[in-house]
Structures are given as structure tokens and as C-alpha cells.
Protein backbone atom coordinates (compact mmCIF):
# COMPACT_ATOMS: atom_id res chain seq x y z
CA UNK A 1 23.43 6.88 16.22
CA UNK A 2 25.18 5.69 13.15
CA UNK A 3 22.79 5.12 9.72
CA UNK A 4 23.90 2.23 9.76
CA UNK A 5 22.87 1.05 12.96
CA UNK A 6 19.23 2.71 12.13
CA UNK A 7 19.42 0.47 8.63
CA UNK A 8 19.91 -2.39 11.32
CA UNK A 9 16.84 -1.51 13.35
CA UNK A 10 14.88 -1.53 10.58
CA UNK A 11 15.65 -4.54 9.30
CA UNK A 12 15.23 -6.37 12.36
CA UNK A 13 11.39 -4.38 12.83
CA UNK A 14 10.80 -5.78 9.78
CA UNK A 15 11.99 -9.59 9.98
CA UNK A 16 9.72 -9.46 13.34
CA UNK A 17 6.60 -8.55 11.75
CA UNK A 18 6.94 -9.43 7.95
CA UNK A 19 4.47 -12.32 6.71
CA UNK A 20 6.44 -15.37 4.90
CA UNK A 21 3.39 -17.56 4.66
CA UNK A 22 2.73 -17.89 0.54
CA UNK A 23 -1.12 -18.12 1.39
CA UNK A 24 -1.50 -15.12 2.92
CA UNK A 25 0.95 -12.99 0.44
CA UNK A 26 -1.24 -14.32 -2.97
CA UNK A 27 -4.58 -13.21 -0.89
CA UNK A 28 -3.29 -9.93 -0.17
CA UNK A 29 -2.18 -9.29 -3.78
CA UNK A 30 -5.32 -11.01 -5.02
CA UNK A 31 -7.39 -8.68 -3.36
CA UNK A 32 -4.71 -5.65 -4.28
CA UNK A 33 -5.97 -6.47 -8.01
CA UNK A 34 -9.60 -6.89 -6.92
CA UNK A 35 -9.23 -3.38 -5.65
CA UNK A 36 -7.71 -1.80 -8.61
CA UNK A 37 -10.19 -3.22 -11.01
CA UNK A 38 -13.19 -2.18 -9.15
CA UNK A 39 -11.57 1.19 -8.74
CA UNK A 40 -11.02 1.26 -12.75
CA UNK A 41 -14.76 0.44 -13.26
CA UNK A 42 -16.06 3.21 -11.45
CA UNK A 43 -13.72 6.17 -12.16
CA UNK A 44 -14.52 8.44 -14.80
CA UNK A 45 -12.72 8.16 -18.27
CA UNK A 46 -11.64 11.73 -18.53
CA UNK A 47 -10.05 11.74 -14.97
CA UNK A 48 -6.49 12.58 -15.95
CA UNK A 49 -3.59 10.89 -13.99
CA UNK A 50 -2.40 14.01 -11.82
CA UNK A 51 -5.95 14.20 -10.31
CA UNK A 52 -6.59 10.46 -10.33
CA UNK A 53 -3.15 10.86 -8.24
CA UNK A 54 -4.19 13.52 -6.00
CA UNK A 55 -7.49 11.52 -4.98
CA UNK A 56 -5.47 8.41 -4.49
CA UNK A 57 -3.46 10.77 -1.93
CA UNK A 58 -6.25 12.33 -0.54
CA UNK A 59 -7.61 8.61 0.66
CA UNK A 60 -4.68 7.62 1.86
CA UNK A 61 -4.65 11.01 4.15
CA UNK A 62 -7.94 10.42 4.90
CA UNK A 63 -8.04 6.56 5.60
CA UNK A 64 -4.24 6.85 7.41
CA UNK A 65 -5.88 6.82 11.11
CA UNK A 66 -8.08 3.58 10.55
CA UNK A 67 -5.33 1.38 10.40
């Protein structure tokens, strides 16, 4: 298998299951923001960014099998 035909795949995986409706795409971002500025409110001021990364990680890991 060439990359290029994997680039191919990929593309076409995505054009089957990528959203184009402008409602849906402002919600999602809308509540992207939402997220981010509750998540500002409530973590600590002195977290510094390489452990503010490492817990963003760490729920990803941990929240990976509920979707």
C-alpha cells in the first residue's frame, strides 16, 4: 500500500463522516469555549502550564473509552 493511497482513504473516511452543517459547527465551538472558561475558573492560579498539560492528558487518557 502506497502513502498515497492511505492519504486517499483518509480523506474519503473523513468526507463520509465530517459535519458541513454551520449550526452544528458554531454549537460545538460555542460549547468548546464554554468548556475552557469554566475550566479557567476553577483551576488554581499557580498551576504551571507543564502540569496544567499533563492533567489535560491525563483526562483525555482517562475519558478516551467513553466516546
Amino acid at each position: 500500500m502506497s502513502e498515497d493511497s492511505v492519504w486517499n482513504v483518509w480523506k474519503a473516511i473523513e468526507a463520509q463522516h465530517q459535519q458541513y452543517d454551520a449550526r452544528l459547527r458554531h454549537e460545538a465551538w460555542m460549547q468548546l469555549f464554554d468548556y475552557r472558561s469554566k475550566t479557567d475558573r476553577v483551576t488554581p492560579s499557580d498551576l504551571t502550564p507543564a502540569k496544567r498539560s499533563e492533567e489535560l492528558g491525563l483526562f483525555n487518557i482517562i475519558n478516551a473509552g467513553r466516546r
